[in-house]
Protein backbone atom coordinates (compact mmCIF):
# COMPACT_ATOMS: atom_id res chain seq x y z
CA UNK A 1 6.77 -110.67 18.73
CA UNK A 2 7.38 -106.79 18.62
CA UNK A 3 10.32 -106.06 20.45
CA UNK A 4 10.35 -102.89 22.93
CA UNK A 5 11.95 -100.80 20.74
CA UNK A 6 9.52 -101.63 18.16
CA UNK A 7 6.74 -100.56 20.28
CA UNK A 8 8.42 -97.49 21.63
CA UNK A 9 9.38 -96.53 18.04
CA UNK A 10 6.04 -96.81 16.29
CA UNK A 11 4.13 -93.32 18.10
CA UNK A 12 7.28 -91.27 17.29
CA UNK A 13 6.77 -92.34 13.16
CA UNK A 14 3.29 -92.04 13.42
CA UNK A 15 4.19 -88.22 14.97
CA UNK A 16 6.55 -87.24 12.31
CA UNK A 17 4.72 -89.25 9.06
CA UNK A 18 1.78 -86.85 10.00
CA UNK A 19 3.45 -83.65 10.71
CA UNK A 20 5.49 -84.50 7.07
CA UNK A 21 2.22 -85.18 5.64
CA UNK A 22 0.34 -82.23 6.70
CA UNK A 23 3.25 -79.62 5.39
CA UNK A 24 3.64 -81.80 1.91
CA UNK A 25 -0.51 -81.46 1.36
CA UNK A 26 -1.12 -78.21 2.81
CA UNK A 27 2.08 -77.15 0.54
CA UNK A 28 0.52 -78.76 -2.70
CA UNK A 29 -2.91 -77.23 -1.75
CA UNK A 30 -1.87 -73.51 -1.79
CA UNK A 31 0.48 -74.12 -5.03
CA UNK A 32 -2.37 -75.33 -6.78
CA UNK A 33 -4.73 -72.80 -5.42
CA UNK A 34 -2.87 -69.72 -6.06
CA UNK A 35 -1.72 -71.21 -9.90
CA UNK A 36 -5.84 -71.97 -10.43
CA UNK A 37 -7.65 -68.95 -8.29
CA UNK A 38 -10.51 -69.53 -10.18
CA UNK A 39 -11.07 -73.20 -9.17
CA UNK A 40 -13.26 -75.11 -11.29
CA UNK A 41 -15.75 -72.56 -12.64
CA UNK A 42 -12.81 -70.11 -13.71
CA UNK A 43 -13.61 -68.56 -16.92
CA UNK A 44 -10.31 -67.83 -17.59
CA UNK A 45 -8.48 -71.35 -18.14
CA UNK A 46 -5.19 -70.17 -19.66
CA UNK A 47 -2.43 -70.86 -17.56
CA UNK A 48 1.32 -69.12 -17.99
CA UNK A 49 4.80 -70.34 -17.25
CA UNK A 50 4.73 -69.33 -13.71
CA UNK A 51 1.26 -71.24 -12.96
CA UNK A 52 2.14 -73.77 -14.57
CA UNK A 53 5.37 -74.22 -12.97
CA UNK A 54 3.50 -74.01 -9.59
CA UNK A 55 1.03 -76.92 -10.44
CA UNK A 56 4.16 -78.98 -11.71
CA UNK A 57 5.85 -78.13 -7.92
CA UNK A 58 2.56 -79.37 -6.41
CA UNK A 59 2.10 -82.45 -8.54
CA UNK A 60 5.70 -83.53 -7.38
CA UNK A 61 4.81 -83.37 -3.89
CA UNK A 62 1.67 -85.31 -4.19
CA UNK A 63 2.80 -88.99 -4.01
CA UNK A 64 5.19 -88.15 -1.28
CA UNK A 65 2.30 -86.82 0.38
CA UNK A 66 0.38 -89.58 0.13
CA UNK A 67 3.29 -92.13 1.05
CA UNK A 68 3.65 -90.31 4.03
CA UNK A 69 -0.01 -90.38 4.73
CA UNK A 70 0.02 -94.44 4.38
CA UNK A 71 2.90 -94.42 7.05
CA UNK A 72 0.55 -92.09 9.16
CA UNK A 73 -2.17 -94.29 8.81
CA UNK A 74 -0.47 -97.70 9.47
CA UNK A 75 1.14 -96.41 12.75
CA UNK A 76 -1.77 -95.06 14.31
CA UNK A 77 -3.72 -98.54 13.64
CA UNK A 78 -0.68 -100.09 15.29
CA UNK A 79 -1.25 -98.12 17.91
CA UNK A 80 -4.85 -99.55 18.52
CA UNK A 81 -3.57 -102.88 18.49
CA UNK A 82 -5.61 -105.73 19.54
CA UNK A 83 -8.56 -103.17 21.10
CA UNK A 84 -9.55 -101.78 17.86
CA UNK A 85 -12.56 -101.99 17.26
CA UNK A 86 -13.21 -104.14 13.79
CA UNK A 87 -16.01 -101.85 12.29
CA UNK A 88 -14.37 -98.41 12.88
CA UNK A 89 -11.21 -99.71 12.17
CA UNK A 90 -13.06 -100.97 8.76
CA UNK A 91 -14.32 -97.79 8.31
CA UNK A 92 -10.53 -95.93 9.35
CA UNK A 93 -8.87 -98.13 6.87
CA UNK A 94 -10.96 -97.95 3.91
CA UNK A 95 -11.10 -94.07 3.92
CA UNK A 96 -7.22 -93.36 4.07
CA UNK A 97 -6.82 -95.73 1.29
CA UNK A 98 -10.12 -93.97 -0.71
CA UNK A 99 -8.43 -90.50 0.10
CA UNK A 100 -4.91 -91.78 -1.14
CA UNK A 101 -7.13 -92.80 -4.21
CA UNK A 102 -8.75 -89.99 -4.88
CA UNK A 103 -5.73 -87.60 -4.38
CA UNK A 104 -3.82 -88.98 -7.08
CA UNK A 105 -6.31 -89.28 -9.15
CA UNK A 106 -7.12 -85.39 -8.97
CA UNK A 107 -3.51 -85.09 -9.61
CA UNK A 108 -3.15 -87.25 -12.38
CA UNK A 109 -6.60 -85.05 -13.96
CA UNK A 110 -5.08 -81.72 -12.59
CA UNK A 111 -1.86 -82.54 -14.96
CA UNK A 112 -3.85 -81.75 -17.66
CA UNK A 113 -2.84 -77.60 -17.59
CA UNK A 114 0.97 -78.78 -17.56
CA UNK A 115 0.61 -79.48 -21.52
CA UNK A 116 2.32 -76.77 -23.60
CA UNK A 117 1.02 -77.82 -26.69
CA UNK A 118 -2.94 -76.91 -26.30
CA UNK A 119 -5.06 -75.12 -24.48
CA UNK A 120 -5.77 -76.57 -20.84
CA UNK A 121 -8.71 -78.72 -20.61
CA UNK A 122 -11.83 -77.05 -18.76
CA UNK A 123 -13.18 -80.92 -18.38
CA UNK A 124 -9.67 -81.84 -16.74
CA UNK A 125 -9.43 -78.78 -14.33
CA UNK A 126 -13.30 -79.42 -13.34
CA UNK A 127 -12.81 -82.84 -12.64
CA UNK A 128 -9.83 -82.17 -10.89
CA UNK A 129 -10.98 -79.82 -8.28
CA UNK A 130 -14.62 -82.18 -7.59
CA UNK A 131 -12.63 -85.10 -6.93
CA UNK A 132 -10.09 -83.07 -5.02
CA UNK A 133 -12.99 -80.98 -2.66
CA UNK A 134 -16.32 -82.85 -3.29
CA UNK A 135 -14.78 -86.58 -2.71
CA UNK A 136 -11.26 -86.66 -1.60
CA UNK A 137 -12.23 -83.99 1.33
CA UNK A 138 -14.95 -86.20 2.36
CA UNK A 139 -13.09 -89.11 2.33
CA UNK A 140 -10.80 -87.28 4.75
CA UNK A 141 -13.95 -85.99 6.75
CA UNK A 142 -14.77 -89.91 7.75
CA UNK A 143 -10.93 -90.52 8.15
CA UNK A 144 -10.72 -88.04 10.99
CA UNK A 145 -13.97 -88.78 12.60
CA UNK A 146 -13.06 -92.30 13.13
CA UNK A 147 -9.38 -91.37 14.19
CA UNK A 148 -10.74 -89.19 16.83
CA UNK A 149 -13.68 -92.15 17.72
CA UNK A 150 -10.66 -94.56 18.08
CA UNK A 151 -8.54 -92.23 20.09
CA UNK A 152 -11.12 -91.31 22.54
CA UNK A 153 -12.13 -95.02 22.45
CA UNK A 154 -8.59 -95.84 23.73
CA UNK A 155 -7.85 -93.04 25.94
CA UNK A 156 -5.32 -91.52 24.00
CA UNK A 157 -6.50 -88.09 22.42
CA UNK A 158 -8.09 -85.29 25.28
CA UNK A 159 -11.06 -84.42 24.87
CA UNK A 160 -10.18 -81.09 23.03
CA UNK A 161 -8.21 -82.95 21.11
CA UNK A 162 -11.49 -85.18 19.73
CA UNK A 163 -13.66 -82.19 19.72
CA UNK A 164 -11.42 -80.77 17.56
CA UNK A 165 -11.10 -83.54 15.16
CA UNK A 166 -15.02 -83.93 14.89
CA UNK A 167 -15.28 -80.18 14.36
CA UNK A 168 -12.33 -80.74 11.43
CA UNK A 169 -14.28 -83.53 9.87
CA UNK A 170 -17.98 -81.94 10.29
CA UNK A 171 -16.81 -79.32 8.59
CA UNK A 172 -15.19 -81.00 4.90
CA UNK A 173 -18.17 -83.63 5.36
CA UNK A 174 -20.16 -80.55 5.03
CA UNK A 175 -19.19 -77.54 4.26
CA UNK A 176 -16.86 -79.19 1.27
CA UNK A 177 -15.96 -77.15 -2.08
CA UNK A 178 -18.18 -74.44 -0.80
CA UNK A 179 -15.48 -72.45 1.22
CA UNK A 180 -12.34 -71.41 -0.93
CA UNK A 181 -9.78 -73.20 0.96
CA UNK A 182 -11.35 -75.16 3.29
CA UNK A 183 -9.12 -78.15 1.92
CA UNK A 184 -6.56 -77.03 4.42
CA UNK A 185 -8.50 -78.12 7.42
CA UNK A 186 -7.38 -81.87 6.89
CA UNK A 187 -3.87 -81.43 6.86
CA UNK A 188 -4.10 -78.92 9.64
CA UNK A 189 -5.59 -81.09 11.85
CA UNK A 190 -2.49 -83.88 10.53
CA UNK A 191 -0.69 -81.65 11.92
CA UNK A 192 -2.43 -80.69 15.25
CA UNK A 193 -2.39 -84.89 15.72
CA UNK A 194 1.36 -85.55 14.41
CA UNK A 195 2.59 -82.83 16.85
CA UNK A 196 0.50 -84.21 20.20
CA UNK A 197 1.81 -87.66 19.54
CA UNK A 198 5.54 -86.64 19.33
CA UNK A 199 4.75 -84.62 22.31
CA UNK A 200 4.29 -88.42 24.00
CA UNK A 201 2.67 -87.28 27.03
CA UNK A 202 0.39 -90.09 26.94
CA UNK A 203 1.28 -93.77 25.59
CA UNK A 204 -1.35 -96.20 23.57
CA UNK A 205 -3.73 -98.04 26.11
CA UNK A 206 -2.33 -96.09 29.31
CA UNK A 207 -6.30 -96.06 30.55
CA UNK A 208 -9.46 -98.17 30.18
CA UNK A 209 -11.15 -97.69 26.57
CA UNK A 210 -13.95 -95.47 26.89
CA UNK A 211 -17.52 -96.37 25.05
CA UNK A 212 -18.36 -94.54 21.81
């Protein structure tokens, strides 16, 4: 059994895992953005000391981003506890691990302009930036709609709060690798979420769930 302290404890990391997220991916996310201004259909591919230096800086932020995203993700499901509901939480949990997926592996492919030796790889930068804002974005479109279904579902997110976080998510599910920079509406809205739960002016399950 959890004790008190336990349960007290686990909002607070779920606050400050998402507010660390959301400054570690937004962080990697301009690096890379301003190193590769000409995304994926650049015609200019070579890449100096200084951009590549950038992309290395962003790259090493990456996995710490996505550790604290898994810490994120685990505390708000504790949070639901036994009134989640199975399917969205299905859903919930699936796309943060698909997202965690996908963001390394548009790392790993975005590594590709940190070899000295040779010319960058046009196929490695492409397929970097469609995983990064075709897939990984939407991935992060479904996480945020079901975060916000299962925090109005419990009572614990206003209602600007879930507007909000449908708005967020309608917009990567749709808009995508269309609008330069749209990538940082994810971790703004991390951080628009991490900040409301340290706030703490409302615990888990302090009202009736309401239906979807």
């Amino acid at each position: 059994m959890e004790s008190k302290h336990e349960r007290l404890g686990t909002p607070r990391a779920a606050g400050i895992a998402g507010v660390v997220f959301a400054l570690l991916i937004a962080a990697a996310i301009v690096l890379v953005r301003i190193a590769l201004p000409g995304g994926a259909d650049g015609d200019d591919i070579t890449v100096d000391a200084g951009q590549r230096h950038a992309v290395q800086t962003a790259l090493a932020l990456l996995p710490f981003a996505g550790i604290a995203f898994l810490w994120f993700m685990g505390a708000l499901r504790q949070q639901a506890g036994e009134a989640e509901d199975r399917f969205i939480s299905t859903v919930f949990l699936g796309s943060g691990l698909v997202f965690v997926a996908t963001l390394f592996g548009s790392a790993a492919a975005a590594g590709t302009v940190l070899d000295e030796s040779q010319q960058p790889s046009p196929f490695g930068r492409h397929f970097a930036y469609t995983l990064l804002t075709t897939y990984t974005m939407r991935m992060a479109a479904v996480f945020i709609f079901t975060t916000s279904a299962i925090g109005r579902r419990l009572g614990v997110f206003p209602r600007p709060l879930v507007v909000l976080g449908y708005l967020a998510g309608l917009t990567l599910l749709v808009v995508g690798a269309d609008l330069p920079w749209s990538e940082l509406v994810f971790p703004g809205w991390a951080l628009v979420v991490g900040l409301y739960i340290l706030g703490g002016r409302r615990p888990a399950g302090s009202r009736p769930a309401a239906p979807l």
